[in-house]
Protein backbone atom coordinates (compact mmCIF):
# COMPACT_ATOMS: atom_id res chain seq x y z
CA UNK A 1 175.70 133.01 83.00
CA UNK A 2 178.04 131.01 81.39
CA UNK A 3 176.91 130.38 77.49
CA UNK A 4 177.44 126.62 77.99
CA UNK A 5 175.99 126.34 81.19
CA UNK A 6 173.17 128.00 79.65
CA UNK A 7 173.06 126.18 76.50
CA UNK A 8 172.87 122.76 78.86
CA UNK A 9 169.99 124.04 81.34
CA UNK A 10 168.33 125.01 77.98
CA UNK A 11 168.54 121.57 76.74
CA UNK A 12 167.53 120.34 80.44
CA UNK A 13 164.11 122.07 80.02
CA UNK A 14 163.13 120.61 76.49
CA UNK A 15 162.35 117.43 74.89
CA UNK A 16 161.37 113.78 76.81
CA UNK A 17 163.34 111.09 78.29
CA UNK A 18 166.89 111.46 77.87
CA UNK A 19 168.67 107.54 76.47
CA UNK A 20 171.63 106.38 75.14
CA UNK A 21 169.85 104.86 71.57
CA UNK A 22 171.84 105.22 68.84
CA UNK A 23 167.82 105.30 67.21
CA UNK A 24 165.21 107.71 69.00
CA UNK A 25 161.85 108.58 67.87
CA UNK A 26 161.24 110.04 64.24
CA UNK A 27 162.80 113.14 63.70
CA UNK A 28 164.91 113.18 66.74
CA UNK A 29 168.56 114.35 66.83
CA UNK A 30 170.84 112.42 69.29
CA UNK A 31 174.10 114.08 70.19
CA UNK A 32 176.66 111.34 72.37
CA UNK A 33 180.14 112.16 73.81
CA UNK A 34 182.13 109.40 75.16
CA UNK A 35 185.59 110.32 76.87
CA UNK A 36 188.56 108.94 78.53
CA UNK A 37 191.85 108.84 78.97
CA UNK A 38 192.43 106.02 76.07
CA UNK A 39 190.12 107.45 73.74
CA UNK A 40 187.04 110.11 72.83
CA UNK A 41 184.22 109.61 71.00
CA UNK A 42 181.34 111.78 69.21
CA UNK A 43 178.01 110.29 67.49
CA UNK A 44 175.81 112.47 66.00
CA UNK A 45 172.09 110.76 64.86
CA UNK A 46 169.09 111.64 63.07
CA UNK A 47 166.41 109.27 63.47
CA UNK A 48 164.29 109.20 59.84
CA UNK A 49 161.95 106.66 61.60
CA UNK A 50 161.74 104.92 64.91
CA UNK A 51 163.30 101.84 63.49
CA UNK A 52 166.30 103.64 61.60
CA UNK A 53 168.40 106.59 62.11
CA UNK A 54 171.49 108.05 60.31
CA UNK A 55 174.40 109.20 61.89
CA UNK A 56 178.27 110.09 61.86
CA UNK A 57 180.66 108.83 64.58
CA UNK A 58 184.56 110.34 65.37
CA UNK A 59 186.68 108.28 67.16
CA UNK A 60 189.98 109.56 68.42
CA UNK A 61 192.57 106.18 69.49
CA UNK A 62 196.11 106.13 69.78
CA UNK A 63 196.88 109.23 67.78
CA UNK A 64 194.79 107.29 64.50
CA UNK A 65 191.32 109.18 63.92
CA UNK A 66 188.24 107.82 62.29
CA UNK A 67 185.66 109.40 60.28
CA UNK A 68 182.80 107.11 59.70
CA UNK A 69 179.29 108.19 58.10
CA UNK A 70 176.84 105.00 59.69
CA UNK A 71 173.44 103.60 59.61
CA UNK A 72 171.94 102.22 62.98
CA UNK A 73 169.23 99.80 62.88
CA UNK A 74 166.50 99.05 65.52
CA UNK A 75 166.10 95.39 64.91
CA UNK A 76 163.81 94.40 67.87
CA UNK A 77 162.57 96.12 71.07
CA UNK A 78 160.22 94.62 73.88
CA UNK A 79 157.90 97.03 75.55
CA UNK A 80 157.07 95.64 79.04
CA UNK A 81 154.95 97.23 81.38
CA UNK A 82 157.68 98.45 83.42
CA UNK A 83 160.60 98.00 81.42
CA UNK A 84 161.89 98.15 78.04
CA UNK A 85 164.45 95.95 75.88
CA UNK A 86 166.51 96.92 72.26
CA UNK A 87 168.55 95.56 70.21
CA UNK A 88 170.15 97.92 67.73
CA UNK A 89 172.86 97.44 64.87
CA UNK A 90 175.19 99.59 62.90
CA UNK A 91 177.11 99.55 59.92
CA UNK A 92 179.43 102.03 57.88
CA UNK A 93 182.32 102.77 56.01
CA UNK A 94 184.69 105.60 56.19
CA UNK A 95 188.52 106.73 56.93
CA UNK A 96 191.19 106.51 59.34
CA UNK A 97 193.89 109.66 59.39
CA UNK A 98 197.16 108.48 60.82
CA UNK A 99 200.05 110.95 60.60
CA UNK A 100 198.15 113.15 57.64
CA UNK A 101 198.14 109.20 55.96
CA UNK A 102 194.38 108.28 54.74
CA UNK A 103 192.97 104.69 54.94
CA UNK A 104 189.55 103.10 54.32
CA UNK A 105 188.03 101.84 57.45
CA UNK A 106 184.17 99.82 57.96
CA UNK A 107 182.04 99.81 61.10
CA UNK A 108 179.94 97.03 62.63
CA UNK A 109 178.32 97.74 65.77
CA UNK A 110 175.71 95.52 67.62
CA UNK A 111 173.98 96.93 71.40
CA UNK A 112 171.73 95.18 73.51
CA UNK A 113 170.02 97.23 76.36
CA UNK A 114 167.72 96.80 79.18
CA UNK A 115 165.86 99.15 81.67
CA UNK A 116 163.32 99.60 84.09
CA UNK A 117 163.37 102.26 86.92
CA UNK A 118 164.91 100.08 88.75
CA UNK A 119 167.88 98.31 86.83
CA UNK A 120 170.19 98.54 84.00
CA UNK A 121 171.65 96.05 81.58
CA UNK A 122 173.85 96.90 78.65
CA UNK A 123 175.98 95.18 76.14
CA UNK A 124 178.18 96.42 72.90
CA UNK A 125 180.37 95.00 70.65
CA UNK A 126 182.13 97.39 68.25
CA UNK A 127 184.21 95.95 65.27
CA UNK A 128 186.54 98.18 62.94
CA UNK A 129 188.40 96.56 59.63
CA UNK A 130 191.22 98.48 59.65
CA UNK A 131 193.58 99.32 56.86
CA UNK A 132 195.95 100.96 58.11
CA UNK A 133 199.22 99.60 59.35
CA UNK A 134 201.49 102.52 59.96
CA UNK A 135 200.58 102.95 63.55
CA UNK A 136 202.51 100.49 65.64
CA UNK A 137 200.37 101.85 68.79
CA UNK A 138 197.20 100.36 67.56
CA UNK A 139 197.52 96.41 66.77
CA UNK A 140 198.05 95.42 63.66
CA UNK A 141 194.95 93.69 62.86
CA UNK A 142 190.92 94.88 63.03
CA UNK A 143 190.02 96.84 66.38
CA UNK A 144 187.33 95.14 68.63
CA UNK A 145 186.07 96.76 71.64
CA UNK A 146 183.44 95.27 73.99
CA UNK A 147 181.87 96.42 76.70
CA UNK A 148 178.89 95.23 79.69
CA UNK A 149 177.27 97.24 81.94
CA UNK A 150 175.19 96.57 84.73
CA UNK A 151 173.86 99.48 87.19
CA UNK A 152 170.82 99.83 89.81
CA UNK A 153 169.16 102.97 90.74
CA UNK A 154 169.34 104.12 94.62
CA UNK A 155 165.74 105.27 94.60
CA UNK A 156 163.01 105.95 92.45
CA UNK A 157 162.46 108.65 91.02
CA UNK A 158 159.86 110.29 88.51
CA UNK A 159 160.96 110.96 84.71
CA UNK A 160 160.79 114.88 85.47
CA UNK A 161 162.95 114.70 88.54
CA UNK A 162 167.09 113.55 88.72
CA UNK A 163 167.63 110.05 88.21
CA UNK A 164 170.17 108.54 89.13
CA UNK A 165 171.99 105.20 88.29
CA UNK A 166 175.36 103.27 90.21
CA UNK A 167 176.75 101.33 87.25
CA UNK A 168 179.90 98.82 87.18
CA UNK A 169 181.63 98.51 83.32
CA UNK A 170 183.85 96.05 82.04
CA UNK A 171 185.55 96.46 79.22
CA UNK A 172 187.69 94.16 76.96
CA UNK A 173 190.01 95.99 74.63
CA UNK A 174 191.58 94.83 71.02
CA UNK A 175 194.15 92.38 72.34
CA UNK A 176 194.35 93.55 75.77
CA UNK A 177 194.79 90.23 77.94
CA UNK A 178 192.68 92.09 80.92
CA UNK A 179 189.38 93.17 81.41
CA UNK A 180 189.53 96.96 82.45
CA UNK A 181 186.25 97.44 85.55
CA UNK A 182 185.10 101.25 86.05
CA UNK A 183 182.03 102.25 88.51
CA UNK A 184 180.15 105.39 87.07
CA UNK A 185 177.70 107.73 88.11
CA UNK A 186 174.55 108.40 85.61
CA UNK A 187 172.51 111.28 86.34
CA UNK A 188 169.25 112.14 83.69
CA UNK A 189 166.93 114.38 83.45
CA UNK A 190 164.41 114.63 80.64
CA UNK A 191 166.36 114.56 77.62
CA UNK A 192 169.70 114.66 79.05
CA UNK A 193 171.89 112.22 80.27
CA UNK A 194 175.73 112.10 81.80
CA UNK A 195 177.94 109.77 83.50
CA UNK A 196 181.41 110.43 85.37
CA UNK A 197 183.50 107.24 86.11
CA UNK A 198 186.82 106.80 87.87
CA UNK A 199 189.09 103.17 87.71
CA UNK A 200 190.81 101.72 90.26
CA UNK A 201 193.84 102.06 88.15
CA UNK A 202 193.58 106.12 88.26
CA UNK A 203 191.72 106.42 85.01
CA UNK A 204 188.65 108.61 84.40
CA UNK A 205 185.09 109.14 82.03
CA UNK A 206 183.07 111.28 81.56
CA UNK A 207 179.85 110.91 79.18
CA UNK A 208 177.00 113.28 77.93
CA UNK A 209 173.99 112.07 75.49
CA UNK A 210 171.31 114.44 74.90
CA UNK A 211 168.11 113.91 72.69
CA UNK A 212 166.80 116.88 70.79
């Protein structure tokens, strides 16, 4: 077999309910991928409590990278019977590499989330003050990216079994005058979770978050 095909159905056999939290239970690791054709993405958690986790996120944009050490925060979650509400924030500081050039960079990040079996509501701001103001491909001013998702599951299906979610994003990006609208996929199965979207424009994503 394949060593990362195995690694993957490893990871499908352990640990509980796969999510997208930037703060899991206590002592969990979260590992998130998030990648298209504008930019990629890596977050990598540890949650010291179930109200705080720290973490490192890489963000690849316009041939500018960013290196930013971060601290999320789980400032209020609703437990329902059937459903479950967060909101979650993040701050950090680190660097941007442009062209072997280093500049300071900080992070704000604010997500709110809901689910049941049934539906799926997410929103995210992401703020960057930037620096740097070599790279004439990014704007010259701070980088804001925001982002709502809405999805609905098919069917029903128990946490041990596939899941499966239809979900329509729209996206507004730094100055871009237009909102950018992708349909994804989301498959899960205990503690792992990935999406593949395509745009109407000919764009693609493709997403993986796994909770260890």
């Amino acid at each position: 077999m394949n060593p990362g095909l195995a690694l993957i159905f490893i990871l499908i056999l352990c640990g509980t309910a796969a999510s997208a939290h930037p703060v899991s239970y206590e002592g969990a690791f979260g590992i998130m991928s998030y990648n298209s054709q504008r930019t990629n993405e890596a977050l990598l958690t540890y949650s010291l409590t179930s109200q705080f986790a720290v973490a490192t996120t890489y963000l690849r944009e316009a041939r500018s990278e960013f290196y930013i050490p971060r601290a999320d925060f789980l400032v209020k979650r609703w437990n329902n019977t059937d459903s479950q509400g967060n909101i979650y924030f993040s701050a950090g500081t680190g660097i941007e590499k442009f062209n072997s050039q280093i500049s300071g960079t900080q992070l704000g990040e604010l997500v709110i989330d809901w689910e049941s079996r049934k539906y799926y509501g997410y929103f995210e701001h992401v703020y960057l003050r930037r620096s740097n103001a070599l790279n004439l491909d990014l704007p010259l001013q701070d980088y804001n990216n925001t982002k709502l998702r809405l999805g609905l599951a098919p069917y029903l299906a128990d946490y041990n079994d596939l899941n499966i979610f239809m979900i329509a994003q729209f996206e507004k990006h730094n100055d871009d005058k237009q909102i950018q609208a992708m349909p994804f996929l989301r498959f899960f199965i205990k503690n792992v979770l990935w999406e593949v979207g395509a745009g109407f424009d000919g764009t693609f994503a493709f997403n993986l978050m796994i909770h260890l």
